[in-house]
Protein backbone atom coordinates (compact mmCIF):
# COMPACT_ATOMS: atom_id res chain seq x y z
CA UNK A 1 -338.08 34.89 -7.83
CA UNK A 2 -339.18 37.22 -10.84
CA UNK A 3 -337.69 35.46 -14.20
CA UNK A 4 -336.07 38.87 -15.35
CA UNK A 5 -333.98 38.40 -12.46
CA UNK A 6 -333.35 35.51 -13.02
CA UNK A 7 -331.70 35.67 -16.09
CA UNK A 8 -329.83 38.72 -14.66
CA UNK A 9 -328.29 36.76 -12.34
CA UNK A 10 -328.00 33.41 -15.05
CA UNK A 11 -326.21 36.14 -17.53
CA UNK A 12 -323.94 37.27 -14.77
CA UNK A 13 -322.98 33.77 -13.93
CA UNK A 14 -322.20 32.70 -17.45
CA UNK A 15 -319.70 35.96 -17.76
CA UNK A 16 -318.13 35.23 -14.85
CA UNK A 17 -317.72 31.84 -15.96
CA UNK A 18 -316.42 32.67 -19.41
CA UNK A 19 -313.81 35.48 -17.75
CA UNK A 20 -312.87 32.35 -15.50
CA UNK A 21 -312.13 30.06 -18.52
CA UNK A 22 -310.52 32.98 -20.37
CA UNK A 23 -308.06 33.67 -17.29
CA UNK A 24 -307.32 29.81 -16.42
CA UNK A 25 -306.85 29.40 -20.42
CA UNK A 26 -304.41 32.65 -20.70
CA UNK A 27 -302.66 31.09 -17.11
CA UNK A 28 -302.27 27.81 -18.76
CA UNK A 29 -300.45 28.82 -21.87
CA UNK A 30 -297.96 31.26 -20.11
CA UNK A 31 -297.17 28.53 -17.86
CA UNK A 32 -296.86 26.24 -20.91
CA UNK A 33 -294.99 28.89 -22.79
CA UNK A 34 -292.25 29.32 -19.54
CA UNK A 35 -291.96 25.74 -18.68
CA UNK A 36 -291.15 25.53 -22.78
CA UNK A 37 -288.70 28.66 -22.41
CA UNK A 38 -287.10 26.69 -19.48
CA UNK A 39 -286.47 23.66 -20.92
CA UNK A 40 -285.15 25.54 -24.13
CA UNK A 41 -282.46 27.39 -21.85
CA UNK A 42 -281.80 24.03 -20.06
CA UNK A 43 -281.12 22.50 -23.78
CA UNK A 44 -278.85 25.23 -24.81
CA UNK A 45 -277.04 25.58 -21.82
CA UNK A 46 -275.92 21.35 -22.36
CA UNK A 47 -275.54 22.29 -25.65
CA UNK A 48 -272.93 25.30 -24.99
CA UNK A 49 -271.48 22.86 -22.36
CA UNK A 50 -271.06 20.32 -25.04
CA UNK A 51 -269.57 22.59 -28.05
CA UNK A 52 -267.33 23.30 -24.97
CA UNK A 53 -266.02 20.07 -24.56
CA UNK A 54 -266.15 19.37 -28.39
CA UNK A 55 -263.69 22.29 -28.89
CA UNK A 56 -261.34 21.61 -25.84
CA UNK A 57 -260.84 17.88 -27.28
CA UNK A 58 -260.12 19.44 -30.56
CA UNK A 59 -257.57 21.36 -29.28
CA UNK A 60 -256.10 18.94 -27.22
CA UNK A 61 -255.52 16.58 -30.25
CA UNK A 62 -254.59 19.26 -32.68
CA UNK A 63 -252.03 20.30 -30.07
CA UNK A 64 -249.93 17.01 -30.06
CA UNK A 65 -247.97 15.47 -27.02
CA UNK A 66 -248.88 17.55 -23.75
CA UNK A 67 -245.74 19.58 -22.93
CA UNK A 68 -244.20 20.31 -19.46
CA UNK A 69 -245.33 23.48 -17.93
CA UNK A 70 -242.84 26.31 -19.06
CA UNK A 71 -241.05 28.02 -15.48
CA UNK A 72 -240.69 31.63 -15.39
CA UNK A 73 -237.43 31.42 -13.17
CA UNK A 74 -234.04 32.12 -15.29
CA UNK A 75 -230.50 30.29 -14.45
CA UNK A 76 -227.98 32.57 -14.02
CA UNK A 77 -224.27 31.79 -15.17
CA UNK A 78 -221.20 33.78 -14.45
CA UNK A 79 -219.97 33.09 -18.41
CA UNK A 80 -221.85 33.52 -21.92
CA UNK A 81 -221.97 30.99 -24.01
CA UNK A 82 -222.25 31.49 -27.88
CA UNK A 83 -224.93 30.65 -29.40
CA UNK A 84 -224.46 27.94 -31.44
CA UNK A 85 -226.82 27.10 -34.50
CA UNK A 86 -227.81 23.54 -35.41
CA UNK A 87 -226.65 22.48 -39.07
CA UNK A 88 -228.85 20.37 -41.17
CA UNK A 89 -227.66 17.17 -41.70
CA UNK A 90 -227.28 16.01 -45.72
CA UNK A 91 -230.00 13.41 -45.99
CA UNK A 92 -229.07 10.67 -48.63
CA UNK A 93 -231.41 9.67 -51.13
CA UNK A 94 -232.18 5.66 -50.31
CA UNK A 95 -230.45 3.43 -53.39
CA UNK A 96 -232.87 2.97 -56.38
CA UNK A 97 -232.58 -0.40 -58.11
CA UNK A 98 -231.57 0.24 -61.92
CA UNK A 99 -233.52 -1.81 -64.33
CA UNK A 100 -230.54 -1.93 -66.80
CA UNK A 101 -227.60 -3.30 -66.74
CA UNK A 102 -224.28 -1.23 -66.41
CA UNK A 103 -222.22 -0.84 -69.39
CA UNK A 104 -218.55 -1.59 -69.25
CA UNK A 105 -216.16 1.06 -71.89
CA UNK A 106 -214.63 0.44 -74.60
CA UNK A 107 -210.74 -0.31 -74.09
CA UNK A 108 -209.41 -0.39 -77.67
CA UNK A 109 -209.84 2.37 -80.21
CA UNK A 110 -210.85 2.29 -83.29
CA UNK A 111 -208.27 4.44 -86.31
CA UNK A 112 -210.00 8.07 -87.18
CA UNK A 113 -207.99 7.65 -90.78
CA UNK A 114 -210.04 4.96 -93.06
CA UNK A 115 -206.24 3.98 -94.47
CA UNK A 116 -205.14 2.58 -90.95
CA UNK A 117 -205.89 -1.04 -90.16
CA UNK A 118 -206.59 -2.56 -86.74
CA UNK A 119 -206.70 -0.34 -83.29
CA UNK A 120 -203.99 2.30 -82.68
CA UNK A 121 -201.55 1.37 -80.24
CA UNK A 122 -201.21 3.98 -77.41
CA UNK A 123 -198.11 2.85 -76.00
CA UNK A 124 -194.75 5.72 -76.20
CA UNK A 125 -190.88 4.09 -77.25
CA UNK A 126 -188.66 6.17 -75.35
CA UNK A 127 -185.51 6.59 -77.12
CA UNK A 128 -182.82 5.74 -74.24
C-alpha cells in the first residue's frame, strides 16, 4: 500500500473518530441535561403537592371546629315570626379585694359657731 494513502485513509479514520466522540459527547450531555430537567419537574411537582397540603392544613386550623354542611332546602311555615334580636347580657366586673379598710361616718357634729360647746343636738320639741 503506497504511504500517501495511507495516511489518507489514517486521517480519515481519526475524523471519523473525533465526529464520533463529538456526537456521543453532545448525546451524553442532552441526555444528562433531560434526565436533570426530569428530575427537576419531578421535585417541583412534590413540592407544589406539598405547599398544597401545607396550605389546606392551614386553613383547616385557621378555620376552627368543622361545621355541618349548610342545606339549600328552606322550611316553609304558614305564620311569620318576628324577628327577634338577642340583647347583650350586663357582664359584672368580678369583686376586687380593697387593700384599705372601710371607713365608718361620723355620727355627731361638731358646732360651726366657735361660742357653742359640745355637739349640736338634732333632735325637734314639738310643742303639743
Amino acid at each position: 500500500m503506497p504511504p500517501d494513502l495511507r495516511r489518507q485513509i489514517d486521517r480519515s479514520i481519526k475524523d471519523g473518530q473525533r465526529r464520533f466522540d463529538s456526537a456521543v459527547k453532545d448525546i451524553r450531555t442532552r441526555v444528562n441535561q433531560a434526565a436533570l430537567q426530569a428530575d427537576l419537574n419531578r421535585a417541583m411537582k412534590r413540592l407544589d403537592e406539598l405547599s398544597k397540603q401545607v396550605q389546606e392544613l392551614a386553613r383547616t386550623v385557621t378555620s376552627g371546629p368543622p361545621r355541618p354542611p349548610r342545606t339549600t332546602a328552606r322550611r316553609t311555615t304558614t305564620t311569620r315570626k318576628a324577628a327577634t334580636t338577642r340583647r347583650k347580657t350586663a357582664t359584672r366586673k368580678p369583686a376586687t379585694s380593697r387593700s384599705r379598710p372601710r371607713r365608718t361616718a361620723v355620727t355627731s357634729t361638731t358646732p360651726s359657731v366657735p361660742e357653742a360647746d359640745g355637739p349640736v343636738s338634732t333632735e325637734v320639741e314639738n310643742p303639743s
